[in-house]
Protein backbone atom coordinates (compact mmCIF):
# COMPACT_ATOMS: atom_id res chain seq x y z
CA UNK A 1 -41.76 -37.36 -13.20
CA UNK A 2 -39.69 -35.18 -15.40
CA UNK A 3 -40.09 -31.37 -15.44
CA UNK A 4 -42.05 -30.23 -18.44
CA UNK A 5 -40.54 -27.44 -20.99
CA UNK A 6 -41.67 -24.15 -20.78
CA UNK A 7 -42.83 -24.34 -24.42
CA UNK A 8 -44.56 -28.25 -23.52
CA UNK A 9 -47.05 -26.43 -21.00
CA UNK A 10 -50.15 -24.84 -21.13
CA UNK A 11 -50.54 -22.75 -24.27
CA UNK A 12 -48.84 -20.31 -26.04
CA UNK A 13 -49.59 -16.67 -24.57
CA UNK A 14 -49.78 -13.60 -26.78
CA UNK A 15 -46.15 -12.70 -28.37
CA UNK A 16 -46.30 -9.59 -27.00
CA UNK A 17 -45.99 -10.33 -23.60
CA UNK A 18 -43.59 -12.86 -24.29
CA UNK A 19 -41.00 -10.04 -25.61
CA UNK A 20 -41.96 -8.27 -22.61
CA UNK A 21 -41.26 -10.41 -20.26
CA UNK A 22 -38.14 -11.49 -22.48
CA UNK A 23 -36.97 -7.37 -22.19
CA UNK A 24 -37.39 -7.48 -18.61
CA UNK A 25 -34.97 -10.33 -18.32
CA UNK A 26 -32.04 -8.33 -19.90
CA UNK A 27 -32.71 -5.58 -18.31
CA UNK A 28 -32.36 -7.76 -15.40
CA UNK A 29 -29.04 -8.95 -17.08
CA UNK A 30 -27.69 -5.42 -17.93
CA UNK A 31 -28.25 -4.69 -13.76
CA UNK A 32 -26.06 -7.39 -12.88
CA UNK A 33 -23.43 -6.34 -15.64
CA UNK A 34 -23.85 -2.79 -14.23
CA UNK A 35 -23.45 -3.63 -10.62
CA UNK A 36 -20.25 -6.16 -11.86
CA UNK A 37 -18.67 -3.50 -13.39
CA UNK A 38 -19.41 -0.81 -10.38
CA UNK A 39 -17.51 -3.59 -8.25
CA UNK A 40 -14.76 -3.81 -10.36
CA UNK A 41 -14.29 -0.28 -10.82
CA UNK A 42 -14.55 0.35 -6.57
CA UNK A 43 -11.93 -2.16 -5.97
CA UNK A 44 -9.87 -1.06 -8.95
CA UNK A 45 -10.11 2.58 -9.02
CA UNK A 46 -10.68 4.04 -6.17
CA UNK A 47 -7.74 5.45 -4.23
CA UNK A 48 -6.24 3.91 -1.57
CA UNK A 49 -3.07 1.51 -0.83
CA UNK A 50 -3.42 -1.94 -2.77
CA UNK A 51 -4.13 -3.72 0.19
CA UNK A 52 -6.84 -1.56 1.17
CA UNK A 53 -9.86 -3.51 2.28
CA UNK A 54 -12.26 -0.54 2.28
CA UNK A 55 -12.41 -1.00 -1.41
CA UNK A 56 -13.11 -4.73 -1.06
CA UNK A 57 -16.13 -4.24 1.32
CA UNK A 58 -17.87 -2.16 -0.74
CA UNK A 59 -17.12 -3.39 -4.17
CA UNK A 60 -17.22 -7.71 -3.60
CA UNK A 61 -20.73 -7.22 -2.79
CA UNK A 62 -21.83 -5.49 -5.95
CA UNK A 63 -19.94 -8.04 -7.46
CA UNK A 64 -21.87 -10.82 -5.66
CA UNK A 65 -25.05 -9.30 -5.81
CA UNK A 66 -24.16 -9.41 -9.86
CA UNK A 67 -23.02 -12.95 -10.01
CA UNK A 68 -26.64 -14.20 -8.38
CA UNK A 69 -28.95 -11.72 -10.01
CA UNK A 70 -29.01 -13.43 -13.36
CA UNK A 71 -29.73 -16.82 -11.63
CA UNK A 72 -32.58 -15.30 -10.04
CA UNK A 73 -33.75 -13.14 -12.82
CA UNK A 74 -33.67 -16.58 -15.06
CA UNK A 75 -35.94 -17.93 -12.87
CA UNK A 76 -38.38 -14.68 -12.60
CA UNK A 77 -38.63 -15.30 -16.20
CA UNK A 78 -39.01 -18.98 -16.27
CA UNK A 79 -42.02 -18.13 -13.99
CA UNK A 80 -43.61 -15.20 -15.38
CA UNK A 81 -43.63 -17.31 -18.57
CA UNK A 82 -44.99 -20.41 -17.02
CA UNK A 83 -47.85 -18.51 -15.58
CA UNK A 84 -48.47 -17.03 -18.84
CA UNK A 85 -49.07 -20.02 -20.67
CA UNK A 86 -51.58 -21.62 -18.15
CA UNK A 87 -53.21 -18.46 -17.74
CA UNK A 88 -52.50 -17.59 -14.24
CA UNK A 89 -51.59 -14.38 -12.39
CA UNK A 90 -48.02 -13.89 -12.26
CA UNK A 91 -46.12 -14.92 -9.54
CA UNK A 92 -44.94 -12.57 -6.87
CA UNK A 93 -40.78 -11.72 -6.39
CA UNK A 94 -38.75 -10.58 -3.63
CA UNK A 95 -36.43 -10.10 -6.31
CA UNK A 96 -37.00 -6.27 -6.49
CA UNK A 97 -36.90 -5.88 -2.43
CA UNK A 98 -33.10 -7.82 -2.55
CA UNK A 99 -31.50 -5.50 -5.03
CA UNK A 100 -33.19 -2.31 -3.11
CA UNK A 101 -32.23 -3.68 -0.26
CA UNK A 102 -28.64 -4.92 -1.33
CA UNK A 103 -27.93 -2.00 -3.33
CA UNK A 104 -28.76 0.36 -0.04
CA UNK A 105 -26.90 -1.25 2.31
CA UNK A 106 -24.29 -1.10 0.26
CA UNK A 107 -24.38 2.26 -0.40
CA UNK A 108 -24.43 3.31 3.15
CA UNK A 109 -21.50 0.98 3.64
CA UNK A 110 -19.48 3.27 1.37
CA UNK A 111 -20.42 6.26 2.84
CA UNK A 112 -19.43 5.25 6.52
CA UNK A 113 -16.51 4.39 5.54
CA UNK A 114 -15.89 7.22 3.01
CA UNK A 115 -16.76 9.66 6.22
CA UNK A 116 -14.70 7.70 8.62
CA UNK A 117 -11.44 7.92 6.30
CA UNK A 118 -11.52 11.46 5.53
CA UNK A 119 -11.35 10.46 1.68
C-alpha cells in the first residue's frame, strides 16, 4: 500500500500551527546552515599549516552534523504535521538531545586541542 500525502490524511489542523510548525523547520534549516558555515570557517580560517588536521576534526563534524540535520528536521516536520491532522499528540524527538549532544562534544574537542597546541 502506498504512503498517503500529508495533505490526503486526517484533516486539516488550524493554520496557525501549521506556520508554526513550518517556522520551526527553518529554523531547523538556518542551524544546519549555521553549523555548515562554522565548519567551513574552522577548517578555512583558523591558523595553522594547510595540512593541519586539528582544523579538520573540529570543523568536518559541524559540517556533518549540518548535512543530516535538515534530513532529520524534514522528517520532525513531516511528523509533527501528520499528528496534527489526525489529532494526536505530537511525536517525541531525540532530535534536540543529538545537536546538544553533537554540538558539545564538539566543542570540547576544540578546546582540548586548542589547550594542547598552545594556540
Amino acid at each position: 500500500m502506498p504512503k498517503q500525502r500529508l495533505d490526503e490524511v486526517g484533516t486539516d489542523p488550524d493554520y496557525r500551527f501549521t506556520y508554526a510548525n513550518e517556522r520551526t523547520f527553518l529554523a531547523w534549516i538556518r542551524t544546519s546552515l549555521a553549523l555548515v558555515a562554522a565548519g567551513v570557517a574552522v577548517i578555512e580560517l583558523l591558523p595553522g599549516k594547510d595540512d593541519d588536521v586539528q582544523s579538520y576534526i573540529v570543523g568536518v563534524p559541524l559540517i556533518a552534523l549540518g548535512t543530516v540535520l535538515p534530513l532529520l528536521s524534514l522528517r520532525r516536520w513531516g511528523a509533527n504535521e501528520r499528528a496534527m491532522r489526525l489529532g494526536q499528540s505530537l511525536p517525541r524527538t531525540r532530535l534536540l538531545q543529538l545537536l546538544a549532544w553533537w554540538v558539545t562534544a564538539t566543542a570540547a574537542l576544540a578546546a582540548v586541542i586548542f589547550f594542547a597546541t598552545g594556540r
